[in-house]
Protein backbone atom coordinates (compact mmCIF):
# COMPACT_ATOMS: atom_id res chain seq x y z
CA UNK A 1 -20.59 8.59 -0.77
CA UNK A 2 -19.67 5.74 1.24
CA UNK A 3 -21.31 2.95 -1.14
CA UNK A 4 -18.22 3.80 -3.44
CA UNK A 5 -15.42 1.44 -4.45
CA UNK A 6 -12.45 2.67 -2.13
CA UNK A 7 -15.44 4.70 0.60
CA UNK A 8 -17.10 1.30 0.92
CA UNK A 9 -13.43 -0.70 1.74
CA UNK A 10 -11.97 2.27 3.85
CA UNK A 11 -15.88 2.00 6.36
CA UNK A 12 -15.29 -1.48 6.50
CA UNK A 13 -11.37 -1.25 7.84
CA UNK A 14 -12.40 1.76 9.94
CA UNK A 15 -15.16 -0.30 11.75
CA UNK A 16 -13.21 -3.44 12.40
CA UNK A 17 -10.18 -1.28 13.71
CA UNK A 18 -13.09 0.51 16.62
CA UNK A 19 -13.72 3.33 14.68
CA UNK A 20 -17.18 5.05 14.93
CA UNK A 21 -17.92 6.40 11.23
CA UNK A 22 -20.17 8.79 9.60
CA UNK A 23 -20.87 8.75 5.77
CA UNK A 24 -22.75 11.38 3.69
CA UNK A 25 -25.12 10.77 0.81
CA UNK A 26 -27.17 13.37 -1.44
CA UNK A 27 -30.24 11.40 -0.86
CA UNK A 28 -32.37 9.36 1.74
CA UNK A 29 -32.84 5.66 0.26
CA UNK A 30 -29.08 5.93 -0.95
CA UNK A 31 -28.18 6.73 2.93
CA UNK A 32 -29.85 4.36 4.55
CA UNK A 33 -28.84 1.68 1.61
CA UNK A 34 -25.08 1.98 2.96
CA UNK A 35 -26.93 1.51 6.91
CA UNK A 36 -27.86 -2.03 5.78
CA UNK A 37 -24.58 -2.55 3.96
CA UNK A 38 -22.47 -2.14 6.85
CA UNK A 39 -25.38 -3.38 10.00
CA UNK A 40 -23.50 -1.70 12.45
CA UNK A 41 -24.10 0.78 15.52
CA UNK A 42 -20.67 2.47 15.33
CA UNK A 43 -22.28 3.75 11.31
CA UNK A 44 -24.37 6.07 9.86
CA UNK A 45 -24.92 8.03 7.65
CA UNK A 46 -26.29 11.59 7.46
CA UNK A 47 -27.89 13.94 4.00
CA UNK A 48 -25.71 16.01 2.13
CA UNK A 49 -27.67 17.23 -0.65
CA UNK A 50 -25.29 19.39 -2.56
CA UNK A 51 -21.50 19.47 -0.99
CA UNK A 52 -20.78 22.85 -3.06
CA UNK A 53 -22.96 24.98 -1.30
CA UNK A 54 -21.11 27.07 1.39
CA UNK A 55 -21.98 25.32 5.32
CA UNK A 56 -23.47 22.35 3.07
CA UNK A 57 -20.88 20.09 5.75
CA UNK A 58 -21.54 21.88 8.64
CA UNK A 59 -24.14 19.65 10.56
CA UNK A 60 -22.03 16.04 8.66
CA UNK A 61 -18.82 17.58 10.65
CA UNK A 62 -19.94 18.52 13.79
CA UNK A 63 -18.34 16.86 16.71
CA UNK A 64 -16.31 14.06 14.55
CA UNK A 65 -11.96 13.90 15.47
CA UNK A 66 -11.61 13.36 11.23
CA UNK A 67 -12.39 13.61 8.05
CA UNK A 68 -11.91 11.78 4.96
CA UNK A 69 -12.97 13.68 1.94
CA UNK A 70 -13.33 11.09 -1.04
CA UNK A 71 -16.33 12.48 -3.14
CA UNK A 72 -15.67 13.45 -6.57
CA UNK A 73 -17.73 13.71 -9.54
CA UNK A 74 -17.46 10.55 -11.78
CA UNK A 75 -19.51 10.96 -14.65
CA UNK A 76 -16.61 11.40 -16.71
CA UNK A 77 -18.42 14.25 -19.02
CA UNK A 78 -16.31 15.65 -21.37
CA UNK A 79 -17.58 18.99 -20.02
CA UNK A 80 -14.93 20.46 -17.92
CA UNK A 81 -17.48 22.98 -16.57
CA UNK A 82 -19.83 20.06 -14.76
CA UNK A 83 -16.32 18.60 -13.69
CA UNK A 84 -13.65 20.39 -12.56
CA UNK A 85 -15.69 23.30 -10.43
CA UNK A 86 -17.76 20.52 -8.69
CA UNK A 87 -14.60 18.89 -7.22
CA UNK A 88 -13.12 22.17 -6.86
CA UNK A 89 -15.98 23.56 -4.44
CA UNK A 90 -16.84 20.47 -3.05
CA UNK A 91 -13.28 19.60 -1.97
CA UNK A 92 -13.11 23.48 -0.13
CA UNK A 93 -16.74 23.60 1.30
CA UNK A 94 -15.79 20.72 3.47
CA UNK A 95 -12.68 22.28 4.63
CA UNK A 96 -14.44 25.61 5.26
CA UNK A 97 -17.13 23.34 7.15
CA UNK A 98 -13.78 21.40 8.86
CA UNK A 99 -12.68 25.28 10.07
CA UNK A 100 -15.74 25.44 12.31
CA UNK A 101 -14.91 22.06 14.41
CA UNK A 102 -12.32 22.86 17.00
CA UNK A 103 -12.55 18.56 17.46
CA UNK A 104 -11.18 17.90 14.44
CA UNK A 105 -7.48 17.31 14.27
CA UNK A 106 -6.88 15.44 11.12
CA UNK A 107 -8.28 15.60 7.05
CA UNK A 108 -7.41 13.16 4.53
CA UNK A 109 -8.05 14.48 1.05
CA UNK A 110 -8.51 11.22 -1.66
CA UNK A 111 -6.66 12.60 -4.69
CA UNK A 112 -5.88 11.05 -7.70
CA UNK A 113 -2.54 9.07 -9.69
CA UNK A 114 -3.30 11.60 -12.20
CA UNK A 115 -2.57 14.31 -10.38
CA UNK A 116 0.80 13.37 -10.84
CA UNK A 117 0.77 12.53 -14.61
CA UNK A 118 -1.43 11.21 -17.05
CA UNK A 119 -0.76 7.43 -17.98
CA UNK A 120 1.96 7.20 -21.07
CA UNK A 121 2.88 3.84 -21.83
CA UNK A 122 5.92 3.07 -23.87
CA UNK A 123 7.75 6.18 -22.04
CA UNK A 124 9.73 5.84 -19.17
CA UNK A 125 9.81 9.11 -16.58
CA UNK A 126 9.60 9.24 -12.50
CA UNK A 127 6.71 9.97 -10.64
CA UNK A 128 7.40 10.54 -6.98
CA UNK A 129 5.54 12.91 -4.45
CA UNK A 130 6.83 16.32 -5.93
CA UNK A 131 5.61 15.12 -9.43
CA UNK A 132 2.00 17.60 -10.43
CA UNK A 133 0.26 16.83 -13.66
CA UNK A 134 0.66 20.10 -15.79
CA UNK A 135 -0.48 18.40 -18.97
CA UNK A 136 -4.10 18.86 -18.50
CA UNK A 137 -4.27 22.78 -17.50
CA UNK A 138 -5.88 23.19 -21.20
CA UNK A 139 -8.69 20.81 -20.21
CA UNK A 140 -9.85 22.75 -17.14
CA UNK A 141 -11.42 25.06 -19.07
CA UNK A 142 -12.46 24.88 -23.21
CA UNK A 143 -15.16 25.89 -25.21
CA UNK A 144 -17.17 23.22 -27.30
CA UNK A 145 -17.47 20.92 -28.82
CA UNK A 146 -17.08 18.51 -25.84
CA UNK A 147 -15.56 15.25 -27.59
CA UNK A 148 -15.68 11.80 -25.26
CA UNK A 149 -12.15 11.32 -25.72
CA UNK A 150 -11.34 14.14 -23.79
CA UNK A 151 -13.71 12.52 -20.76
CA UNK A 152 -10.30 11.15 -18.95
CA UNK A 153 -7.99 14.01 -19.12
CA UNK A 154 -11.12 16.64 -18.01
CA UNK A 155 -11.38 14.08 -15.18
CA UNK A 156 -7.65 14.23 -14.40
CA UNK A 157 -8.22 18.15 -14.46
CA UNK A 158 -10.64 17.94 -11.74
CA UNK A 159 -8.70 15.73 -9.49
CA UNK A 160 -5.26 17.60 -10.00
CA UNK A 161 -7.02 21.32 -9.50
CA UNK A 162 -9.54 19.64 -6.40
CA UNK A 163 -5.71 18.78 -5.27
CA UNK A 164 -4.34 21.99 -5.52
CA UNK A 165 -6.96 24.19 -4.08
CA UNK A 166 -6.70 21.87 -0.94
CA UNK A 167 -3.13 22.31 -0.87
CA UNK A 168 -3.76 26.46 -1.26
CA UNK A 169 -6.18 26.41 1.16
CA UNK A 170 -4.05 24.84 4.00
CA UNK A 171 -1.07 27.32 3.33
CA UNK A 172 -3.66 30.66 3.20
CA UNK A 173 -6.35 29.60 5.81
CA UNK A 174 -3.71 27.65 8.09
CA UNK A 175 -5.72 25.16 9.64
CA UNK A 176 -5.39 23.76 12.94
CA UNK A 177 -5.54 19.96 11.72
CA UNK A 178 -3.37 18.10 9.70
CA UNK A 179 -4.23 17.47 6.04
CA UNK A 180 -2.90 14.04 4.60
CA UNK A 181 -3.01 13.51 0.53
CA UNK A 182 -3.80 9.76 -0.91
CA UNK A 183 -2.87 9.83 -4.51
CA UNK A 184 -4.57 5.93 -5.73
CA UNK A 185 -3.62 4.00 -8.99
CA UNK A 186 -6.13 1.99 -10.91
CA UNK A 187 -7.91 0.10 -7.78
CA UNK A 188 -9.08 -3.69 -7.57
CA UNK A 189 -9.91 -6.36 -5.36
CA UNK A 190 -12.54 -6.53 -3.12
CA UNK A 191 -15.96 -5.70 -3.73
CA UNK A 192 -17.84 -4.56 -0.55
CA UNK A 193 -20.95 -2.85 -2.72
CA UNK A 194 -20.07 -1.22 -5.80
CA UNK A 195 -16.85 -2.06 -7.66
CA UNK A 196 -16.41 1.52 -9.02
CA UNK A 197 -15.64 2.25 -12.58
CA UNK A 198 -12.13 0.53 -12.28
CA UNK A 199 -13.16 -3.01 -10.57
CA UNK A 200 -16.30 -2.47 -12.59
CA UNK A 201 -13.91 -2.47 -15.80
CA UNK A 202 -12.20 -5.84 -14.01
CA UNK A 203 -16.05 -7.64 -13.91
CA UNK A 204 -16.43 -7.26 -17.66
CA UNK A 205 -13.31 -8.63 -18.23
CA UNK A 206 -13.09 -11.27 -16.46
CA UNK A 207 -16.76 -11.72 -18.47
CA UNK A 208 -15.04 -11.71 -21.54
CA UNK A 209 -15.72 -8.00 -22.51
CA UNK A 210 -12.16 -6.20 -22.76
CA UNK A 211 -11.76 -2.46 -22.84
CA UNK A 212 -8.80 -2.64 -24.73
CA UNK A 213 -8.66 1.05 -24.85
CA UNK A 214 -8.33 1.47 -21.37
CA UNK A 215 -4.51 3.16 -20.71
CA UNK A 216 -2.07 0.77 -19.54
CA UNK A 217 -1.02 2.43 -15.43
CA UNK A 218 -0.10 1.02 -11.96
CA UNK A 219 -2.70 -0.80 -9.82
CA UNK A 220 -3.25 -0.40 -5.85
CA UNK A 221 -5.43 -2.93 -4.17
CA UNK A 222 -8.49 -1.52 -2.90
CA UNK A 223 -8.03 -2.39 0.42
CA UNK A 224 -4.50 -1.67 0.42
CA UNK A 225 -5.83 2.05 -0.65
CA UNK A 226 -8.56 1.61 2.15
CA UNK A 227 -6.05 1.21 4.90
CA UNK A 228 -3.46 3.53 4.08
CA UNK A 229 -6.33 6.40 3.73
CA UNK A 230 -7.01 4.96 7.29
CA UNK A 231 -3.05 5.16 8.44
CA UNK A 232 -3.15 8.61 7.48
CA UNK A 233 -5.74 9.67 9.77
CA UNK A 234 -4.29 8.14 12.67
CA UNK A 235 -0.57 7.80 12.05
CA UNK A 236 0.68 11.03 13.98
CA UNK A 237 4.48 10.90 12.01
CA UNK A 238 2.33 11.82 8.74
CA UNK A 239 2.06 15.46 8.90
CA UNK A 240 1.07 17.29 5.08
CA UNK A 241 2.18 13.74 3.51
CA UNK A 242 1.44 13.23 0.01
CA UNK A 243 1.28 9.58 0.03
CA UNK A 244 1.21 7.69 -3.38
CA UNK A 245 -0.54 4.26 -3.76
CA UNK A 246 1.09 2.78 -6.36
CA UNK A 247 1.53 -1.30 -6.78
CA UNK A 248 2.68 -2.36 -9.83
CA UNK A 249 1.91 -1.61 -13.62
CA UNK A 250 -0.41 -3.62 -15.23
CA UNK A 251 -1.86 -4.03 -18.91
CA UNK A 252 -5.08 -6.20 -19.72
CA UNK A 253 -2.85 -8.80 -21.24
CA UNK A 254 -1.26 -9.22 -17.83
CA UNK A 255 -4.73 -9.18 -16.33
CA UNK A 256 -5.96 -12.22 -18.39
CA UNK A 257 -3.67 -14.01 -18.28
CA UNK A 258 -3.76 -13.81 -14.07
CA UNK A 259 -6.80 -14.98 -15.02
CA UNK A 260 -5.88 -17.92 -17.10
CA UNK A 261 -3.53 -19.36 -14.19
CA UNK A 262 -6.73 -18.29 -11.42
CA UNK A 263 -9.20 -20.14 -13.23
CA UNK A 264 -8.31 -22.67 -15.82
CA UNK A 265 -10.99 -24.05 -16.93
CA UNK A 266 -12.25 -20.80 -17.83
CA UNK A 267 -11.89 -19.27 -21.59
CA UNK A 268 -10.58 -16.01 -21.78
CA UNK A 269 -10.36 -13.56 -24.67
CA UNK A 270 -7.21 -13.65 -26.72
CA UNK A 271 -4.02 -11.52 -25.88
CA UNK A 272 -3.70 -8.01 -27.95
CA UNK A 273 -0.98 -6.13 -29.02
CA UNK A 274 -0.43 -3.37 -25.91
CA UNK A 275 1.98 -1.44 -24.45
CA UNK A 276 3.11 -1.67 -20.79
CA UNK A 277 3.63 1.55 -18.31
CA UNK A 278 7.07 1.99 -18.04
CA UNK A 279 7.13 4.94 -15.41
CA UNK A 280 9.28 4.23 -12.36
CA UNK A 281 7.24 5.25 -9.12
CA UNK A 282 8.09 6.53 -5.41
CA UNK A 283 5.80 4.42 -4.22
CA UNK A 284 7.65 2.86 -0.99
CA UNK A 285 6.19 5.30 1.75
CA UNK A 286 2.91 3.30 1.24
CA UNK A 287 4.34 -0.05 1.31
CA UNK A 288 6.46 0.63 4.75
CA UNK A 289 2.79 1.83 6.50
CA UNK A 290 1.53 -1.15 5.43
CA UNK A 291 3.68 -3.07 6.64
CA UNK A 292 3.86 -0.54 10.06
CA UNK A 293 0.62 -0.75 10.94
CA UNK A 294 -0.55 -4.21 9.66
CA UNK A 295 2.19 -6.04 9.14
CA UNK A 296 2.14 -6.51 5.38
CA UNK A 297 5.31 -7.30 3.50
CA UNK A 298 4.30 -4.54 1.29
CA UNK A 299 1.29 -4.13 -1.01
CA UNK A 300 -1.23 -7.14 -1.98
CA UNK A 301 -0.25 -9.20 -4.90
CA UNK A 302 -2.31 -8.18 -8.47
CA UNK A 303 -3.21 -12.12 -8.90
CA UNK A 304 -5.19 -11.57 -5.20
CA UNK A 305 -6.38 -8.59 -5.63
CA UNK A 306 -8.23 -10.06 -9.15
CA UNK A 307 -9.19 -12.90 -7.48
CA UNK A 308 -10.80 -10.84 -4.73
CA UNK A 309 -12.66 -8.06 -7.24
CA UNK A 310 -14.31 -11.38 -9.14
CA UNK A 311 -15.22 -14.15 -6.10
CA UNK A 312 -18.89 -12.60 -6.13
CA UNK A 313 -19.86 -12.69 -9.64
């Protein structure tokens, strides 16, 4: 859906670089919503009313050079059975639909930080592009009762096993196009039409309403993550890249007081007791493409990327 978070930053960069784009929404009013987001001829934005079903892609494919496959479900049920088969099947209908295109030449798959690992503050490991989350295989599957505290890791399931069936379809079916991987931490910044659960989560607080048991994990800013999905369709040396976007860790203590030094006048709620992500990430290939193709010195600082996800509310 290209009103989403990262979908609605990556149509924006695409446009502005020349790029003609195509969305896909399950209904009318929410396609032609994103049309007068984005006012341009070079968008649009075509029905796809469930991606599961087999040749549900075929007519949103036809004739387009790429694909960017970010749809996942994010209800965060605790039900693993309306999760992780939904981004399982929708993740390989598209590719089947992608088989059918001789045009198409490159697919970027939008994964997930947690299909690495799950967040584990206080603990310091390595996360680089080898590293697979194995600690959720008992939540892709589990009889009830379905507790909400199991919402994140059944989510994590779906994103790690969406990951993997891509990555099992391109070595069976051997596609002719390239198929790049995008693995995004928490994202903020700026808010193009919804914020998404994560710069959502930034809104309240800056608000005043803290979810202090959010976990503690790296940040990317959401139009750092926009352009590098965008460098991976076009950047021919990326070839099967798993390409993490990781910034920098951040807690909500760090986050308010950002906010403290961004607006000073402002009261913010007090400082807790948390812990801080201590995992050491890989996360340089990102910053280097960045800086390759536009001439960042690396990823966007967390104080502008808050700054960004709060300037409209």
């Amino acid at each position: 859906m290209p009103s989403g978070f990262i979908a609605s930053n990556f149509v924006v960069e695409a446009l502005q670089a020349g790029y003609k784009v195509r969305g896909t929404a399950r209904l009318d009013a929410k396609a032609q919503r994103t049309r007068d987001v984005y006012q341009s001829s070079d968008y649009d934005c075509v029905i796809v009313p469930e991606m599961e079903l087999e040749g549900a892609f075929d007519e949103a494919v036809r004739d387009v050079d790429a694909i960017v496959h970010m749809s996942s479900p994010l209800t965060f049920s605790p039900n693993p059975k309306e999760v992780v088969p939904p981004a399982v099947n929708g993740a390989t209908s598209i590719l089947r639909s992608a088989l059918k295109e001789p045009k198409i030449r490159r697919f970027v798959f939008t994964s997930s930080s947690t299909a690495t690992s799950l967040p584990t503050p206080g603990k310091k490991f390595k996360i680089d592009k080898n590293s697979w989350n194995t600690e959720v295989d008992s939540f892709v599957d589990f009889p009830p009762p379905y507790k909400p505290e199991n919402a994140f890791k059944v989510y994590a399931a779906s994103k790690t096993k969406a990951e993997l069936a891509v990555w099992d379809f391109m070595k069976t079916r051997k596609p002719k196009f390239v198929i790049n991987f995008l693995l995004p931490s928490v994202n903020i910044g700026r808010v193009v039409d919804s914020p998404g659960e994560t710069g959502g989560l930034v809104i309240a607080a800056f608000h005043g309403d803290v979810r202090w048991d959010f976990y503690p994990q790296y940040m990317v800013d959401v139009v750092d993550c926009a352009r590098l999905h965008l460098i991976a369709l076009i950047d021919e040396s990326l070839q099967n890249e798993r390409i993490l976007a990781f910034n920098v860790p951040f807690n909500w203590n760090v986050i308010l007081e950002n906010f403290r030094e961004l607006f000073p006048i402002k009261t913010f709620p007090n400082n807790q007791p948390q812990e801080s992500d201590l995992s050491e990430v890989d996360n340089v290939l990102g910053a280097k493409l960045l800086e390759k193709w536009y001439g960042q010195k690396g990823y966007t600082e967390l104080k502008e990327s808050l700054r960004q996800n709060v300037e409209r509310v």
